[in-house]
PDB file of N, CA and C in Angstrom:
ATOM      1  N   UNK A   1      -7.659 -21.540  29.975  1.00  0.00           N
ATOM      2  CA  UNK A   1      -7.233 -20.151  29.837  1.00  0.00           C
ATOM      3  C   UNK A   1      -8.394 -19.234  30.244  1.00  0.00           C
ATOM      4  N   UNK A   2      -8.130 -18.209  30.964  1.00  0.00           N
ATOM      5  CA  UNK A   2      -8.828 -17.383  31.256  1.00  0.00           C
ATOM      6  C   UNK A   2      -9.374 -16.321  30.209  1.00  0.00           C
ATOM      7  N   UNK A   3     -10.140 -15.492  30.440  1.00  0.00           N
ATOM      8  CA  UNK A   3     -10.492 -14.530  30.137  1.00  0.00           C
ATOM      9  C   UNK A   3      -9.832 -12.872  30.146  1.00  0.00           C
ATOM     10  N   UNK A   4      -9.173 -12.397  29.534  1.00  0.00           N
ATOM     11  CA  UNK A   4      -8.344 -10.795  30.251  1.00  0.00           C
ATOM     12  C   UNK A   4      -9.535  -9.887  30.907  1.00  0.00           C
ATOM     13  N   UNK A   5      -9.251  -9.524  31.627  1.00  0.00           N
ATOM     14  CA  UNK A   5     -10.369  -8.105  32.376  1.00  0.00           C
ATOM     15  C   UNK A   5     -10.075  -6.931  31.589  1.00  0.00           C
ATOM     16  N   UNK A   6     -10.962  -6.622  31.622  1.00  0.00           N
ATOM     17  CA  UNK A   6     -10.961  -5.244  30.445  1.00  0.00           C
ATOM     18  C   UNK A   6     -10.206  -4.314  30.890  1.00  0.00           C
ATOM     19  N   UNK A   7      -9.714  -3.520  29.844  1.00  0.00           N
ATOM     20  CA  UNK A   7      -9.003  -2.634  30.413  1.00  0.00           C
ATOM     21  C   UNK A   7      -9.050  -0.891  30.686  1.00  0.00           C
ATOM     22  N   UNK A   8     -10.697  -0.682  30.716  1.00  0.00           N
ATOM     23  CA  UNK A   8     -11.079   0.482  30.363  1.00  0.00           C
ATOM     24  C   UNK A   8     -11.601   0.262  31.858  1.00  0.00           C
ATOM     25  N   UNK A   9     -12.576  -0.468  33.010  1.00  0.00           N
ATOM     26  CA  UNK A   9     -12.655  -0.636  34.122  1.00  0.00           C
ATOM     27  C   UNK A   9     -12.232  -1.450  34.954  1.00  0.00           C
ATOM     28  N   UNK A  10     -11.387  -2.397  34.333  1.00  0.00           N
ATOM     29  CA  UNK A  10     -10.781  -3.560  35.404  1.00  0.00           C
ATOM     30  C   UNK A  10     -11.443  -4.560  36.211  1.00  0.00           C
ATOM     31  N   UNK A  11     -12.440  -4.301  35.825  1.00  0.00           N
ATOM     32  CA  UNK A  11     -13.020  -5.280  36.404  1.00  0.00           C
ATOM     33  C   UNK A  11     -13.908  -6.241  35.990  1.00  0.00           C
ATOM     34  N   UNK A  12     -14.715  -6.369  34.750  1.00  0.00           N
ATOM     35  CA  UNK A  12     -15.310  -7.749  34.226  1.00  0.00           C
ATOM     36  C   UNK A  12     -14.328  -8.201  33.021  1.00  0.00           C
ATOM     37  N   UNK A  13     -14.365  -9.382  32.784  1.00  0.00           N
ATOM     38  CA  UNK A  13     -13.914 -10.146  31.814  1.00  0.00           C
ATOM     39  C   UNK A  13     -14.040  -9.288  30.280  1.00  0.00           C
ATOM     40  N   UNK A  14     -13.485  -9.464  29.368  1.00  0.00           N
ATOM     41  CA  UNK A  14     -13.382  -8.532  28.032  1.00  0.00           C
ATOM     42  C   UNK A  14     -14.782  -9.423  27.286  1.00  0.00           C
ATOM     43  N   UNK A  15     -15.389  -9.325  26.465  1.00  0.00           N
ATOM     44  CA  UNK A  15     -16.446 -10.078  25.777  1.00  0.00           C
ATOM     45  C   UNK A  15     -16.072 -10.860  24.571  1.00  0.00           C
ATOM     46  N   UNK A  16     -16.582 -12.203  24.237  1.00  0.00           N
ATOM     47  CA  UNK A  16     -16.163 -12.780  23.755  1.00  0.00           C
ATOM     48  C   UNK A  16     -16.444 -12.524  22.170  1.00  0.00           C
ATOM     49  N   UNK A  17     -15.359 -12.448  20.899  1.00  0.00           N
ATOM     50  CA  UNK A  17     -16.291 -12.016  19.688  1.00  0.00           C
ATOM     51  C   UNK A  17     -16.493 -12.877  18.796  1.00  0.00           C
ATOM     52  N   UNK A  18     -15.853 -13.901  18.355  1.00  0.00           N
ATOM     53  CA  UNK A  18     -16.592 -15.343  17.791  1.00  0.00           C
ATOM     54  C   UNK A  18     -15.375 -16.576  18.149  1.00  0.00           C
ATOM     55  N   UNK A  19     -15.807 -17.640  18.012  1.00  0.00           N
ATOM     56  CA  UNK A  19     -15.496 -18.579  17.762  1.00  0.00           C
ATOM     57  C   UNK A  19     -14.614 -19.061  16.493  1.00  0.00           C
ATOM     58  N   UNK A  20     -13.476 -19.491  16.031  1.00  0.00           N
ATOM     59  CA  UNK A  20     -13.112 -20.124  14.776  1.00  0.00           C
ATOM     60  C   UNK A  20     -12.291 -21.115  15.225  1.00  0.00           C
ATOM     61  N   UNK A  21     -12.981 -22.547  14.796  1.00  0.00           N
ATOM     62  CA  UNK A  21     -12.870 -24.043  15.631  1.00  0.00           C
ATOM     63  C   UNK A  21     -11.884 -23.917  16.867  1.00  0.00           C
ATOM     64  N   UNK A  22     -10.679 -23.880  17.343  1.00  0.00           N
ATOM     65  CA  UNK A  22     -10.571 -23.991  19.020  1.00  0.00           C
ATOM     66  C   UNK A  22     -10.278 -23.170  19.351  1.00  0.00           C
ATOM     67  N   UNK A  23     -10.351 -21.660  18.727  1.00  0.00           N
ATOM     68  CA  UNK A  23      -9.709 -20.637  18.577  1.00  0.00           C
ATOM     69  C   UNK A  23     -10.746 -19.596  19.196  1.00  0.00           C
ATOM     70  N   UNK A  24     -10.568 -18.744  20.217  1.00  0.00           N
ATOM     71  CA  UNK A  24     -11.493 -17.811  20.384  1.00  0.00           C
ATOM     72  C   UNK A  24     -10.828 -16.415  20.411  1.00  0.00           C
ATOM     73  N   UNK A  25     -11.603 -15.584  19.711  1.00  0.00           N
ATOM     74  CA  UNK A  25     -11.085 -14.347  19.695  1.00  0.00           C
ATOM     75  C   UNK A  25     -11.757 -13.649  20.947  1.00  0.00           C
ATOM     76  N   UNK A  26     -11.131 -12.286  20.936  1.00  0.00           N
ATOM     77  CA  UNK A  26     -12.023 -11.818  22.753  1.00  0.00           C
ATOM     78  C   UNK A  26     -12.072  -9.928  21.965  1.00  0.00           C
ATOM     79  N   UNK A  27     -13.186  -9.282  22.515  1.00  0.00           N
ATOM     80  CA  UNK A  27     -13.116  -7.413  21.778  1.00  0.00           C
ATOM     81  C   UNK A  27     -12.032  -7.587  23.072  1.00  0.00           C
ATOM     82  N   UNK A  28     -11.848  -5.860  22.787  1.00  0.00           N
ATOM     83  CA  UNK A  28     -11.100  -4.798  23.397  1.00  0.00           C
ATOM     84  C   UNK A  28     -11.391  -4.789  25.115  1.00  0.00           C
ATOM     85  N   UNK A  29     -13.117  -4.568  24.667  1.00  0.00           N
ATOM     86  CA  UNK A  29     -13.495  -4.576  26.325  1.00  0.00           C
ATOM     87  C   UNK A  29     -14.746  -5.291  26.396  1.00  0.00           C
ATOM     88  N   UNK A  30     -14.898  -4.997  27.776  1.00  0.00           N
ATOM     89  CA  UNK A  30     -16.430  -6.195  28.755  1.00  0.00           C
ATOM     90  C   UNK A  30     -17.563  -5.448  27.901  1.00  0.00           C
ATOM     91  N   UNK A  31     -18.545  -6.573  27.788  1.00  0.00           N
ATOM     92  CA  UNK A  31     -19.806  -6.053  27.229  1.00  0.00           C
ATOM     93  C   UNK A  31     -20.330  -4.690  27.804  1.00  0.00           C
ATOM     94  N   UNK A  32     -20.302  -4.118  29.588  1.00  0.00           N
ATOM     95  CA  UNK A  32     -20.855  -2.967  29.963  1.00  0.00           C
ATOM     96  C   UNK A  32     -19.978  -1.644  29.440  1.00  0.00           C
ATOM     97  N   UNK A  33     -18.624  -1.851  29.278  1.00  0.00           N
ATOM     98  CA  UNK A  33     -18.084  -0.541  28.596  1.00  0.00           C
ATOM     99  C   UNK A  33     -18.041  -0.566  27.400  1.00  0.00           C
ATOM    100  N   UNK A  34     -18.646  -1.709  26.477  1.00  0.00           N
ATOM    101  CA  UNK A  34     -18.979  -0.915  24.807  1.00  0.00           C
ATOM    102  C   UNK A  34     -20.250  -0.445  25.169  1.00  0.00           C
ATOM    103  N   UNK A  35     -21.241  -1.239  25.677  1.00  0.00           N
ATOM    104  CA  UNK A  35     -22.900  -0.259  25.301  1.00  0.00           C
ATOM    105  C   UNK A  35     -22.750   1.086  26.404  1.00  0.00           C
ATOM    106  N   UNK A  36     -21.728   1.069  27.200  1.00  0.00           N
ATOM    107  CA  UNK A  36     -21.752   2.686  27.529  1.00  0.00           C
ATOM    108  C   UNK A  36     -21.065   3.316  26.710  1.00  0.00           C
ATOM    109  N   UNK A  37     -20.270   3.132  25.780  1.00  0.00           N
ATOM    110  CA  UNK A  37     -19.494   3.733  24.423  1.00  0.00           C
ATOM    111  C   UNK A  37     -18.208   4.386  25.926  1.00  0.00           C
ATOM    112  N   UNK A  38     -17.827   3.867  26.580  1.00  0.00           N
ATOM    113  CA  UNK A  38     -16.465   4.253  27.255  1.00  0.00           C
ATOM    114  C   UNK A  38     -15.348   4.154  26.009  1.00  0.00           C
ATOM    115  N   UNK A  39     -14.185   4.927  25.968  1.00  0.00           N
ATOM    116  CA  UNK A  39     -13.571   5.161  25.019  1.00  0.00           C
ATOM    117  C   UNK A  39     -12.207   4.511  25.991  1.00  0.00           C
ATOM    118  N   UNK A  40     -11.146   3.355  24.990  1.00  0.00           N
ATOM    119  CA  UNK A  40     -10.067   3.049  26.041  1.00  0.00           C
ATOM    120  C   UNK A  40      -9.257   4.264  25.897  1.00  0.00           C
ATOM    121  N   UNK A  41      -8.134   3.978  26.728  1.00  0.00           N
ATOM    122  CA  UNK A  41      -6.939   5.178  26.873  1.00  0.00           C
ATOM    123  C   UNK A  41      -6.357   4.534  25.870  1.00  0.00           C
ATOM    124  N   UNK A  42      -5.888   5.882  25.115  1.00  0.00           N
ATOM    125  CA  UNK A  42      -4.717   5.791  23.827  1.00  0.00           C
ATOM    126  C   UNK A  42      -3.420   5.514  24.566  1.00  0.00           C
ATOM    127  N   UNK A  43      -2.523   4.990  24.385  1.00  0.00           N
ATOM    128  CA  UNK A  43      -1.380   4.376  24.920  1.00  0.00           C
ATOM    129  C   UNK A  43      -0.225   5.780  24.007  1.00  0.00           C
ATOM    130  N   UNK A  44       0.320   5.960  25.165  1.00  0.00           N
ATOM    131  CA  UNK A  44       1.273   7.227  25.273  1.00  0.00           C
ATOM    132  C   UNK A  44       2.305   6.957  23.763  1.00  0.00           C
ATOM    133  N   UNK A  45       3.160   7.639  23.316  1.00  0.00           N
ATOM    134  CA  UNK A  45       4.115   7.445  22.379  1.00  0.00           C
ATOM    135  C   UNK A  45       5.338   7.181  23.303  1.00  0.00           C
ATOM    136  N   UNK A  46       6.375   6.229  21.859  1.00  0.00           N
ATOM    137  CA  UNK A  46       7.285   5.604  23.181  1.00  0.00           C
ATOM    138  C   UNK A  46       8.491   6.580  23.626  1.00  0.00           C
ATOM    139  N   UNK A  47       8.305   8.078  22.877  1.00  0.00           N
ATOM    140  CA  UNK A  47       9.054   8.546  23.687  1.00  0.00           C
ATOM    141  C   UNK A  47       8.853   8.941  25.214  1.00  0.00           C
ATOM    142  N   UNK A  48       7.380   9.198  24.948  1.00  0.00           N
ATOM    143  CA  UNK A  48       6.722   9.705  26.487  1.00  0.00           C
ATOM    144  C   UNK A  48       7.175   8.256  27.343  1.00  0.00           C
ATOM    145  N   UNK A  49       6.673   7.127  26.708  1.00  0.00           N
ATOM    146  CA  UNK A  49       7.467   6.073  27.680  1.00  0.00           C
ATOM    147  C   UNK A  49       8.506   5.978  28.239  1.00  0.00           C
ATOM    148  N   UNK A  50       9.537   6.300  27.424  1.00  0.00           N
ATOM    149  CA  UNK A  50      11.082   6.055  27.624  1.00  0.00           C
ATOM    150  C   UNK A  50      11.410   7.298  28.644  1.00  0.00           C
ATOM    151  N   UNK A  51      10.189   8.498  29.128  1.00  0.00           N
ATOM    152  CA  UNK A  51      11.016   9.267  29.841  1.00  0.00           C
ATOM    153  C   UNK A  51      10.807  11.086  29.465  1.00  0.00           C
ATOM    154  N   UNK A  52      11.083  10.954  28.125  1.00  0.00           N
ATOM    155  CA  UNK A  52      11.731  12.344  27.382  1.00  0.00           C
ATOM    156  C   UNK A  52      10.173  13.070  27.849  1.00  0.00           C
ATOM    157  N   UNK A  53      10.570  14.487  27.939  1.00  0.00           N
ATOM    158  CA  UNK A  53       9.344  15.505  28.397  1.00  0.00           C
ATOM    159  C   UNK A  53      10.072  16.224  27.103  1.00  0.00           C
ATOM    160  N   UNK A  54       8.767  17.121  26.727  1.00  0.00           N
ATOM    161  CA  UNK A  54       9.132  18.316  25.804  1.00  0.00           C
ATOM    162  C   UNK A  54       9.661  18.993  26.462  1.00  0.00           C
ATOM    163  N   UNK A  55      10.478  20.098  25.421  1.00  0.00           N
ATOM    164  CA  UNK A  55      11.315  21.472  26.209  1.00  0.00           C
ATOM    165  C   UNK A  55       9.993  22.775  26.208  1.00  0.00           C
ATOM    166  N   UNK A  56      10.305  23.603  27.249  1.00  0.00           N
ATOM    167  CA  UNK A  56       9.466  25.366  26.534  1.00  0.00           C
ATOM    168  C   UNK A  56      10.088  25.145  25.233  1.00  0.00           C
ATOM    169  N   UNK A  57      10.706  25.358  24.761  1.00  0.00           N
ATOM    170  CA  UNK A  57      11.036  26.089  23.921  1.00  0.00           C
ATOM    171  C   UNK A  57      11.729  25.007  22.380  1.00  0.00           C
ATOM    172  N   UNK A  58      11.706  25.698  21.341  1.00  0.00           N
ATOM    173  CA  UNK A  58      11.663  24.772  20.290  1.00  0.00           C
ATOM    174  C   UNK A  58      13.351  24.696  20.340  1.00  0.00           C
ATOM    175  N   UNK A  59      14.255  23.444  20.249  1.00  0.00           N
ATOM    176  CA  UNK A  59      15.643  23.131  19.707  1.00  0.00           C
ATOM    177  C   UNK A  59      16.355  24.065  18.648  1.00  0.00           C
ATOM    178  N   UNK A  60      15.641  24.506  17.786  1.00  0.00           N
ATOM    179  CA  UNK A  60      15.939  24.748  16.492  1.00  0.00           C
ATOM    180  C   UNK A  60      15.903  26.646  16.430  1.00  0.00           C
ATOM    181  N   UNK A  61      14.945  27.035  16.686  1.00  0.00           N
ATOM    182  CA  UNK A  61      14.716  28.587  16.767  1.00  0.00           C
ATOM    183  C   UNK A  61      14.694  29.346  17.908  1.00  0.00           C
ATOM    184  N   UNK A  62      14.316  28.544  19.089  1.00  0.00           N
ATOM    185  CA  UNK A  62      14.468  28.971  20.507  1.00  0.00           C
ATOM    186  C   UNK A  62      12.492  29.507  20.173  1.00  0.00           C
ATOM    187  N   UNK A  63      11.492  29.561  19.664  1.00  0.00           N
ATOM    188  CA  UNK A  63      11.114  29.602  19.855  1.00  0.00           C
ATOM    189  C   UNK A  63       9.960  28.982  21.196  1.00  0.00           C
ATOM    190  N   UNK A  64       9.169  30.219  21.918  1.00  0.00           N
ATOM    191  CA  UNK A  64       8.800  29.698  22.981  1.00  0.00           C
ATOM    192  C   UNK A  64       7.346  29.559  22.952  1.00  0.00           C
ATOM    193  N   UNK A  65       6.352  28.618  23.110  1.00  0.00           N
ATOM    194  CA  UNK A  65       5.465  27.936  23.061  1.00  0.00           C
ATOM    195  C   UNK A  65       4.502  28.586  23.915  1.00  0.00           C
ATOM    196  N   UNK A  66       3.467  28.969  23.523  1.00  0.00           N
ATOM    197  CA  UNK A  66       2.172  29.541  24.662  1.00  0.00           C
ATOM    198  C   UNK A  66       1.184  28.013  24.932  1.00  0.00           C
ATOM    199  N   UNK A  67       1.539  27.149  23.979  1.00  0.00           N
ATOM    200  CA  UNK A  67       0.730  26.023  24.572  1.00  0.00           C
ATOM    201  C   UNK A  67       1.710  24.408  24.216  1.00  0.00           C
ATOM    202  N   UNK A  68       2.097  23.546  25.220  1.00  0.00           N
ATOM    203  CA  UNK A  68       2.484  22.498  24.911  1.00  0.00           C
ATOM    204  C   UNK A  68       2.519  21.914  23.673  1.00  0.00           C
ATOM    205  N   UNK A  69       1.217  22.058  23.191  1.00  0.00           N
ATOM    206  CA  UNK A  69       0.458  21.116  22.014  1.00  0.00           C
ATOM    207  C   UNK A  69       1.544  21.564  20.373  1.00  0.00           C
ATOM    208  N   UNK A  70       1.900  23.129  20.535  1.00  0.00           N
ATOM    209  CA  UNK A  70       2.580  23.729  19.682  1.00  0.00           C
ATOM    210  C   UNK A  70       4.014  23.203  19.424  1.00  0.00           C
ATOM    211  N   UNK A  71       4.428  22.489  20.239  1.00  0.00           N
ATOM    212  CA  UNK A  71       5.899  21.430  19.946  1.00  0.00           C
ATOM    213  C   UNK A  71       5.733  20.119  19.838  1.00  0.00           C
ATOM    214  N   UNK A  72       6.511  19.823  18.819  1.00  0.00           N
ATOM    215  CA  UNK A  72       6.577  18.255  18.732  1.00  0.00           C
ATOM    216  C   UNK A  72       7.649  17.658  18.687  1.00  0.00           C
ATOM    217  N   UNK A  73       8.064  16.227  19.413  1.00  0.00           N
ATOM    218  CA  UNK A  73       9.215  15.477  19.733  1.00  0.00           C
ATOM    219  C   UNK A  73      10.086  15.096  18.112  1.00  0.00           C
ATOM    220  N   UNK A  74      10.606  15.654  17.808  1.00  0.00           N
ATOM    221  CA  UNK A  74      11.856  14.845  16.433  1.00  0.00           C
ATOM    222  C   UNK A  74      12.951  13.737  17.048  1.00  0.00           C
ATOM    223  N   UNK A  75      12.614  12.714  15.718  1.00  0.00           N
ATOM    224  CA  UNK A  75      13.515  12.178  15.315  1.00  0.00           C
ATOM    225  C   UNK A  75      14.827  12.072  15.203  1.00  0.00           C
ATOM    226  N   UNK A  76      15.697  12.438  15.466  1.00  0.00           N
ATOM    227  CA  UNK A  76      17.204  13.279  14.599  1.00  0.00           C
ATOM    228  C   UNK A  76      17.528  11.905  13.553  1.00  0.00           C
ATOM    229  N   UNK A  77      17.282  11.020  13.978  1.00  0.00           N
ATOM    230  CA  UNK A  77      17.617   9.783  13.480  1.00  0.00           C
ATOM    231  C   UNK A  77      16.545   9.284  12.085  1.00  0.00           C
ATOM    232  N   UNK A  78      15.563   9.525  12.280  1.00  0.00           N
ATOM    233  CA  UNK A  78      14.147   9.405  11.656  1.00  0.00           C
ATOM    234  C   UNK A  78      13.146   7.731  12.222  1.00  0.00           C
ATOM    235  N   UNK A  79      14.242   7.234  13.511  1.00  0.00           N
ATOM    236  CA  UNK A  79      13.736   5.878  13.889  1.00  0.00           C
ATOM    237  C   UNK A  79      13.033   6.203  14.537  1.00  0.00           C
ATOM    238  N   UNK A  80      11.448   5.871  14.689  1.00  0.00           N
ATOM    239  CA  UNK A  80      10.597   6.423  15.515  1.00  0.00           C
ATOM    240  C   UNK A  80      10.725   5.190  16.890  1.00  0.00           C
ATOM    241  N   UNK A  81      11.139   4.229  16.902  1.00  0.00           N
ATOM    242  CA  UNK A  81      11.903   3.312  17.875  1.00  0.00           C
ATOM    243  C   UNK A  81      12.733   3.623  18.780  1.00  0.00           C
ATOM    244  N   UNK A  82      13.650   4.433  17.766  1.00  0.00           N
ATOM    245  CA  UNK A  82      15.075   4.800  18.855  1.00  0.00           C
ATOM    246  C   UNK A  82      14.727   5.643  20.223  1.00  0.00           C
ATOM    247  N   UNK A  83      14.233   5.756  21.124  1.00  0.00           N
ATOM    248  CA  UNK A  83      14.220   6.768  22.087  1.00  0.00           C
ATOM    249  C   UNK A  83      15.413   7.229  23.434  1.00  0.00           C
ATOM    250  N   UNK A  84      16.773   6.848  22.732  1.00  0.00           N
ATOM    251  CA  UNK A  84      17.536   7.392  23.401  1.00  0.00           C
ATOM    252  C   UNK A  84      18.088   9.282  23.227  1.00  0.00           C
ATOM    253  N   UNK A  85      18.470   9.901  24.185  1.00  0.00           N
ATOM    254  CA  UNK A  85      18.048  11.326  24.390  1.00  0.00           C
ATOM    255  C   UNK A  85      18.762  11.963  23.637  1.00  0.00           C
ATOM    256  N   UNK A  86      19.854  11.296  22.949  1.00  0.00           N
ATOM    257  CA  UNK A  86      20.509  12.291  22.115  1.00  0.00           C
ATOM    258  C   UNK A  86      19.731  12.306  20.599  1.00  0.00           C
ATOM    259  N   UNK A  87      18.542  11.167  20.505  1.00  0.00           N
ATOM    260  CA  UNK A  87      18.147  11.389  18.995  1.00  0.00           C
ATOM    261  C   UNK A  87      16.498  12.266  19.149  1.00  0.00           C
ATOM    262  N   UNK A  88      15.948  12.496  20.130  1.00  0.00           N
ATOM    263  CA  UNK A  88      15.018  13.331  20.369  1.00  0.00           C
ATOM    264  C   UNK A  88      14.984  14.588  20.848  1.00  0.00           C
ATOM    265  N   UNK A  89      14.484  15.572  20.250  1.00  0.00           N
ATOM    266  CA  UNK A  89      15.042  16.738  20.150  1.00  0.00           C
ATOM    267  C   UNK A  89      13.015  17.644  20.400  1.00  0.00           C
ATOM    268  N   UNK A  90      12.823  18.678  20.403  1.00  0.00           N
ATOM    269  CA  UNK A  90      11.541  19.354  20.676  1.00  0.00           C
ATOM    270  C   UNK A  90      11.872  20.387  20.100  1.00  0.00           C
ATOM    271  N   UNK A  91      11.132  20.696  18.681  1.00  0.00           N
ATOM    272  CA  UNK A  91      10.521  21.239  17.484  1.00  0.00           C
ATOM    273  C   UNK A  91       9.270  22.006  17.670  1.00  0.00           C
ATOM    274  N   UNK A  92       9.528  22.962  17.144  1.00  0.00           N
ATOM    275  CA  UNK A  92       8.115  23.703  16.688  1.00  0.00           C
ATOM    276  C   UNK A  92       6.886  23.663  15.491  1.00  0.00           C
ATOM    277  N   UNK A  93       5.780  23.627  15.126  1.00  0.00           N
ATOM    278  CA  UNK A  93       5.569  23.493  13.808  1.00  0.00           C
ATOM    279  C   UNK A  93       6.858  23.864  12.334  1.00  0.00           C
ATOM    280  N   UNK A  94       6.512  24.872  12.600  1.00  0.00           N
ATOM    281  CA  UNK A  94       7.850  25.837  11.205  1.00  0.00           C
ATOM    282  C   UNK A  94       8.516  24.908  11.164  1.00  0.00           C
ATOM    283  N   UNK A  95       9.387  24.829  12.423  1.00  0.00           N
ATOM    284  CA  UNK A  95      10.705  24.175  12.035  1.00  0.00           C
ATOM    285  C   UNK A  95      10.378  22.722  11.822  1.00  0.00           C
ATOM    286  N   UNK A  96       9.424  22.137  12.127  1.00  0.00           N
ATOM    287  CA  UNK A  96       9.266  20.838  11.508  1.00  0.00           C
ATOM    288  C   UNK A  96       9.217  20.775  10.254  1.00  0.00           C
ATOM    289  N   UNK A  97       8.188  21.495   9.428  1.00  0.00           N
ATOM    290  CA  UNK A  97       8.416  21.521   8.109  1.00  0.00           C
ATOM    291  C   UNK A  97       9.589  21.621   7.532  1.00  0.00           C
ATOM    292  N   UNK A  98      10.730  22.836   8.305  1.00  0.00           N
ATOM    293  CA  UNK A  98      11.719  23.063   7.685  1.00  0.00           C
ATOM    294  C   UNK A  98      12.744  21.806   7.670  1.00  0.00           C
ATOM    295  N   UNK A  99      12.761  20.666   8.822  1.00  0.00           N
ATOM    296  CA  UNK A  99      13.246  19.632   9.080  1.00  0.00           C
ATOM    297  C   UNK A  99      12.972  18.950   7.841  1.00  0.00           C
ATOM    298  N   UNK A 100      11.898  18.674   7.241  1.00  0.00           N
ATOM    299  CA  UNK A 100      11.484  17.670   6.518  1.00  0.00           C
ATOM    300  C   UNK A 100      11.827  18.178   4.716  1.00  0.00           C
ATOM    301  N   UNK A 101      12.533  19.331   5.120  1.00  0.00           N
ATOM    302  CA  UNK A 101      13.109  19.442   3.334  1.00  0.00           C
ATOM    303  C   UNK A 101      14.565  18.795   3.154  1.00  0.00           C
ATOM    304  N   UNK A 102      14.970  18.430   4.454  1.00  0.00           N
ATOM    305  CA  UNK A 102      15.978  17.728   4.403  1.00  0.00           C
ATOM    306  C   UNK A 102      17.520  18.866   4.717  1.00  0.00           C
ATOM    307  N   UNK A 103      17.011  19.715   5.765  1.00  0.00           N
ATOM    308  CA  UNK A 103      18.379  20.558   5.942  1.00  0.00           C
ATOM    309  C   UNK A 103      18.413  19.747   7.488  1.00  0.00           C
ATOM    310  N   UNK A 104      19.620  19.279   7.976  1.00  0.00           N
ATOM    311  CA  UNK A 104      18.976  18.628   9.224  1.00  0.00           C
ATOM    312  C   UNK A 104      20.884  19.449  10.119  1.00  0.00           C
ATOM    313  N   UNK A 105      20.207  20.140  11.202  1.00  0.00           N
ATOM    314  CA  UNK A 105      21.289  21.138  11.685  1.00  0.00           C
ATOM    315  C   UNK A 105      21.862  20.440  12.805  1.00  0.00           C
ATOM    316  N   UNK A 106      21.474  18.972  13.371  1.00  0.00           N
ATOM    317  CA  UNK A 106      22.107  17.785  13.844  1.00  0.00           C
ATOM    318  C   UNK A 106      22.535  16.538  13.575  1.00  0.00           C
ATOM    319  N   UNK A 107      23.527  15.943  14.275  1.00  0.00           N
ATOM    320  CA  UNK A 107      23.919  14.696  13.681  1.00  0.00           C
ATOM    321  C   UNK A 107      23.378  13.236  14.393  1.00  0.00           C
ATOM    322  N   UNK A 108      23.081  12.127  13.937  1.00  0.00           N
ATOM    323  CA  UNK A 108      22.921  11.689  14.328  1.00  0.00           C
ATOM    324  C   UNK A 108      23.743  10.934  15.710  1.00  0.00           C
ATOM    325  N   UNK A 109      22.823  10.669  16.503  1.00  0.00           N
ATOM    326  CA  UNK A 109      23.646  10.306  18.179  1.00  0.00           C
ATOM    327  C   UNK A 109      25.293   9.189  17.849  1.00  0.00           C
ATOM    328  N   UNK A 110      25.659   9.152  18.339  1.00  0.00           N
ATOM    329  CA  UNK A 110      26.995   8.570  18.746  1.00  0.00           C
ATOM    330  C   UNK A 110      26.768   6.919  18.670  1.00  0.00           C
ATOM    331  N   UNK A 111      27.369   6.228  18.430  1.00  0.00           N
ATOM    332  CA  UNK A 111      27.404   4.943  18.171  1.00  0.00           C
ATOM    333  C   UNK A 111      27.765   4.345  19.524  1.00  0.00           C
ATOM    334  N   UNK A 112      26.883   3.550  20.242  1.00  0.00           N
ATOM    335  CA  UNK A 112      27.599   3.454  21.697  1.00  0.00           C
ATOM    336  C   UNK A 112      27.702   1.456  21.801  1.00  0.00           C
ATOM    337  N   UNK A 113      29.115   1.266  21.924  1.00  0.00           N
ATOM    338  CA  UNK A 113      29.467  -0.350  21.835  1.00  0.00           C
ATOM    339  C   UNK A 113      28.648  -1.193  23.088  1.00  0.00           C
ATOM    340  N   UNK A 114      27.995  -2.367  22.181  1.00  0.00           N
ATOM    341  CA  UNK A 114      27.280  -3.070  23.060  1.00  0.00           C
ATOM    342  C   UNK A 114      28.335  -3.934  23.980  1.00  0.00           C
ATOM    343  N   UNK A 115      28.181  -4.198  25.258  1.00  0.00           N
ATOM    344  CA  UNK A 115      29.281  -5.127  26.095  1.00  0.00           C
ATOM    345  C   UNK A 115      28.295  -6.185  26.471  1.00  0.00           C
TER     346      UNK A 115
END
């Protein structure tokens, strides 16, 4: 078995971190990107995976956002798994809080039959 190549430069082997009898564990990354303290990439959330972009503007109040960072992706469902588009919705702070007292002004997505 090989070695994985790191994944912060791609190109040397990850470093090895001990031994336990045939068992070897391996770090994160190659010995030259820990003593440069390179930081890996945080791996996206799986809605950003699955696709979904935030809206301008918040679902709930129509409020409109002067900076991205000010909305956040909801749940409708509360499965942070589920990322199909009818259970993710784009929230504002406020209304997140207001989400989480339990008034919820959507239903959950549609039940769709597996074939």
């Amino acid at each position: 078995m090989t070695r994985p190549l790191c994944p912060t430069c791609s190109a040397r082997p990850v470093a090895i971190n001990c031994h336990r009898g045939e068992q070897i564990y391996y770090r994160r990354q190659c010995d030259a990107c820990l003593r440069a303290g390179k930081k890996l990439k945080p791996k996206p959330p799986a809605w950003a995976q699955s696709g979904y972009k935030k809206k301008e503007r918040c679902e709930l109040c129509n409020f409109k956002a002067k900076y991205i960072k000010q909305l956040f992706v909801y749940h409708v469902d509360g499965n942070l798994k589920n990322t199909n588009g009818f259970n993710l919705k784009t929230v504002c702070a406020n209304c997140t809080i207001e989400l989480s007292t339990g008034r919820l002004p959507w239903r959950p997505a549609p039940l769709v039959p597996d074939f």
